[in-house]
Protein backbone atom coordinates (compact mmCIF):
# COMPACT_ATOMS: atom_id res chain seq x y z
CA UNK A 1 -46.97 146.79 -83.18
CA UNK A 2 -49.70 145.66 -85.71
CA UNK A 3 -52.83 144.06 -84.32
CA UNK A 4 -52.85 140.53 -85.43
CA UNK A 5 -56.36 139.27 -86.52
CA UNK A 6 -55.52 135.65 -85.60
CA UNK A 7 -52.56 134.42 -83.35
CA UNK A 8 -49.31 133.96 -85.43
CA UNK A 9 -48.56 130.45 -86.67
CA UNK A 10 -45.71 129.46 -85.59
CA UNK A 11 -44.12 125.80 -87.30
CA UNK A 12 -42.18 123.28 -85.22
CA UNK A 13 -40.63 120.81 -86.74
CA UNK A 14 -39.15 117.89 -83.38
CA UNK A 15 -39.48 114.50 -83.76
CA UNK A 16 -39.00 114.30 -79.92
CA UNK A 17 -42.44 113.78 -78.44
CA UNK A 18 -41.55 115.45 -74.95
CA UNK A 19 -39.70 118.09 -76.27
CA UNK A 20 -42.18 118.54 -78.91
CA UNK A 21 -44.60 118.99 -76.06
CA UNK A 22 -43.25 121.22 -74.28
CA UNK A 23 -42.48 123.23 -77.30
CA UNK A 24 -45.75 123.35 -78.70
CA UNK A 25 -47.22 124.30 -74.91
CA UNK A 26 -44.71 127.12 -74.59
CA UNK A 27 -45.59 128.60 -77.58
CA UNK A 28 -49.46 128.25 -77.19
CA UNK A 29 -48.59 130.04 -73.90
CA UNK A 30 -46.89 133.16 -75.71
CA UNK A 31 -49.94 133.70 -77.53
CA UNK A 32 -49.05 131.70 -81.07
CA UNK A 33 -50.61 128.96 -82.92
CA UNK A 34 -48.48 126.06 -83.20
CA UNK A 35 -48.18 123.53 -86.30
CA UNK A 36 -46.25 120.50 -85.40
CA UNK A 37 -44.33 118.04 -87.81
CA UNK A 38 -42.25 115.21 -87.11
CA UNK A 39 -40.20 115.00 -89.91
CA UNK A 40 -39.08 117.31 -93.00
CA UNK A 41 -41.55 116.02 -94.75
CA UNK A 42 -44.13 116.90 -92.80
CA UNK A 43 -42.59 120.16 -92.03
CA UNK A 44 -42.46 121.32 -95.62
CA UNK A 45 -45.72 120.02 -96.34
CA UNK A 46 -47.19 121.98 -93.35
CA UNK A 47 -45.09 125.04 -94.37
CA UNK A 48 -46.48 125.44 -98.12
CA UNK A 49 -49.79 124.76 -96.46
CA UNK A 50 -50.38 127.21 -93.63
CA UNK A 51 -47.34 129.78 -94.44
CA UNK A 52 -46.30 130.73 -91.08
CA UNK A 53 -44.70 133.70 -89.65
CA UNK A 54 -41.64 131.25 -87.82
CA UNK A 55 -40.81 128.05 -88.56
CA UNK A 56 -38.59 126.39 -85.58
CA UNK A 57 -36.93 123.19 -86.71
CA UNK A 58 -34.87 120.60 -84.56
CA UNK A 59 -31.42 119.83 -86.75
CA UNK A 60 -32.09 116.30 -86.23
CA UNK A 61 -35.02 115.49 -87.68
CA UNK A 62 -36.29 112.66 -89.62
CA UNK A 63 -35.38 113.30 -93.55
CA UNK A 64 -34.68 115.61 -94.54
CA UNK A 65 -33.12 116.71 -91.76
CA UNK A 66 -33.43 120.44 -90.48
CA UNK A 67 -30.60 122.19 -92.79
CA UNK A 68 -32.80 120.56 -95.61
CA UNK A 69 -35.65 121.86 -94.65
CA UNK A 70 -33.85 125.10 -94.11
CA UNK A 71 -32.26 125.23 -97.45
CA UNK A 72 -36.03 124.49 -99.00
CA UNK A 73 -37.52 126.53 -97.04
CA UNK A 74 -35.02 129.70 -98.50
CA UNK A 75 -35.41 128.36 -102.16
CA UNK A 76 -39.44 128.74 -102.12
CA UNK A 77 -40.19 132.44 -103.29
CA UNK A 78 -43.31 131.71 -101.54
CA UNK A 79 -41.52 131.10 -98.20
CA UNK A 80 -38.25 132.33 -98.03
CA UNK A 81 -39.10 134.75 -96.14
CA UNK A 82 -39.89 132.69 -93.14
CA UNK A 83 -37.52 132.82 -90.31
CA UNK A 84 -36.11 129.98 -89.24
CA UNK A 85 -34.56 128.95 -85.85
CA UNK A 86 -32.73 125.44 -85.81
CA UNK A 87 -32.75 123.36 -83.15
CA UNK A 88 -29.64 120.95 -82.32
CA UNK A 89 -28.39 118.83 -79.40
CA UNK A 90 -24.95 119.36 -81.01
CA UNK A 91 -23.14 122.26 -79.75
CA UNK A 92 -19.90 124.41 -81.99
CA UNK A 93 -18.72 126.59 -84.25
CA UNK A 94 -19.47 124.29 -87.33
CA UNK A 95 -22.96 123.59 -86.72
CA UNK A 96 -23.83 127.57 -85.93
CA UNK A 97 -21.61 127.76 -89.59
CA UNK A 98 -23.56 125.24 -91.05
CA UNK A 99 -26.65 126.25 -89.81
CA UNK A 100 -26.48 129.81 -90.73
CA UNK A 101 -25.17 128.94 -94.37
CA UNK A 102 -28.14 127.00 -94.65
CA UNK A 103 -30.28 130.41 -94.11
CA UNK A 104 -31.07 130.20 -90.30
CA UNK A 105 -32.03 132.97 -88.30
CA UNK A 106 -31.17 131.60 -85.33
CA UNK A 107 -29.88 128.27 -83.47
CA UNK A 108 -30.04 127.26 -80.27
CA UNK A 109 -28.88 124.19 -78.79
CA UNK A 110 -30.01 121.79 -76.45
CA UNK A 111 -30.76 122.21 -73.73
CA UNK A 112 -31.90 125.46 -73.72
CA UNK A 113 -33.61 128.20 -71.90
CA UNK A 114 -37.23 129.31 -72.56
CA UNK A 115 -36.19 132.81 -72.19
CA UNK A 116 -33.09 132.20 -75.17
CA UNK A 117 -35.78 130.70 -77.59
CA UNK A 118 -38.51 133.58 -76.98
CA UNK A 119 -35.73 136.11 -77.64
CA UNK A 120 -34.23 134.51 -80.84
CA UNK A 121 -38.36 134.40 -81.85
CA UNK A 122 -38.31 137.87 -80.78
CA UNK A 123 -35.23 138.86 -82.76
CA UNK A 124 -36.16 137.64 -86.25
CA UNK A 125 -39.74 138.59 -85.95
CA UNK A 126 -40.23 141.84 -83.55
CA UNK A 127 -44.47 142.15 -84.55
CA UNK A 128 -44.99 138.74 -83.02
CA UNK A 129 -46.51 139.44 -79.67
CA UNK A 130 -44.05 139.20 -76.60
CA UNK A 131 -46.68 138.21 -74.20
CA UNK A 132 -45.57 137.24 -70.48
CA UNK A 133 -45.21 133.59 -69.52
């Protein structure tokens, strides 16, 4: 596993202030560095910014919504490669469909686990530490 000179930046993208919190603190916890946004807007705008190693991005946020951001995200040479793991509070087949069309990596719906949304981090991006928490 490469030794990371700074703790990997991580993007989330809730609009959800509690979730959003708890998010961010879980993440801190596994040892990344967390940029939040509250809508697309602000999630793109953060993305092209600080160019981090995951983005993960609630379905429902503010425009554009999370498949937007998902599908922008993919069409930028500069960060396509980013990972993405959507977030939803709508459950089926579709939405996985949709989501994965879009050019997710993952997607998880709410509520969730801690330990499903550190392994789908963990499955798209295997160098990011897996500390304990």
């Amino acid at each position: 596993m490469p030794s990371w000179s700074r703790r990997p930046l991580v993007l989330l993208a809730e609009d959800d202030p509690d979730i959003q919190t708890l998010l961010a603190t879980l993440l801190e916890r596994w040892g990344y560095e967390v940029a939040v946004a509250s809508t697309g807007c602000d999630a793109l705008e953060l993305a092209a910014a600080r160019m981090p190693e995951i983005a993960v991005v609630d379905v429902g946020i503010p425009p554009p919504d999370g498949l937007e951001v998902t599908r922008r995200l993919k069409a930028d040479r500069a960060l396509a490669h980013v990972p993405v793991i959507l977030l939803t509070a709508h459950a089926g087949e579709n939405q996985a469909a949709e989501g994965a069309a879009a050019g997710a990596s993952g997607y998880l719906t709410k509520p969730f686990r801690t330990q499903a949304l550190r392994k789908a981090i963990w499955s798209v991006v295997p160098t990011l530490p897996e500390t304990a928490a």
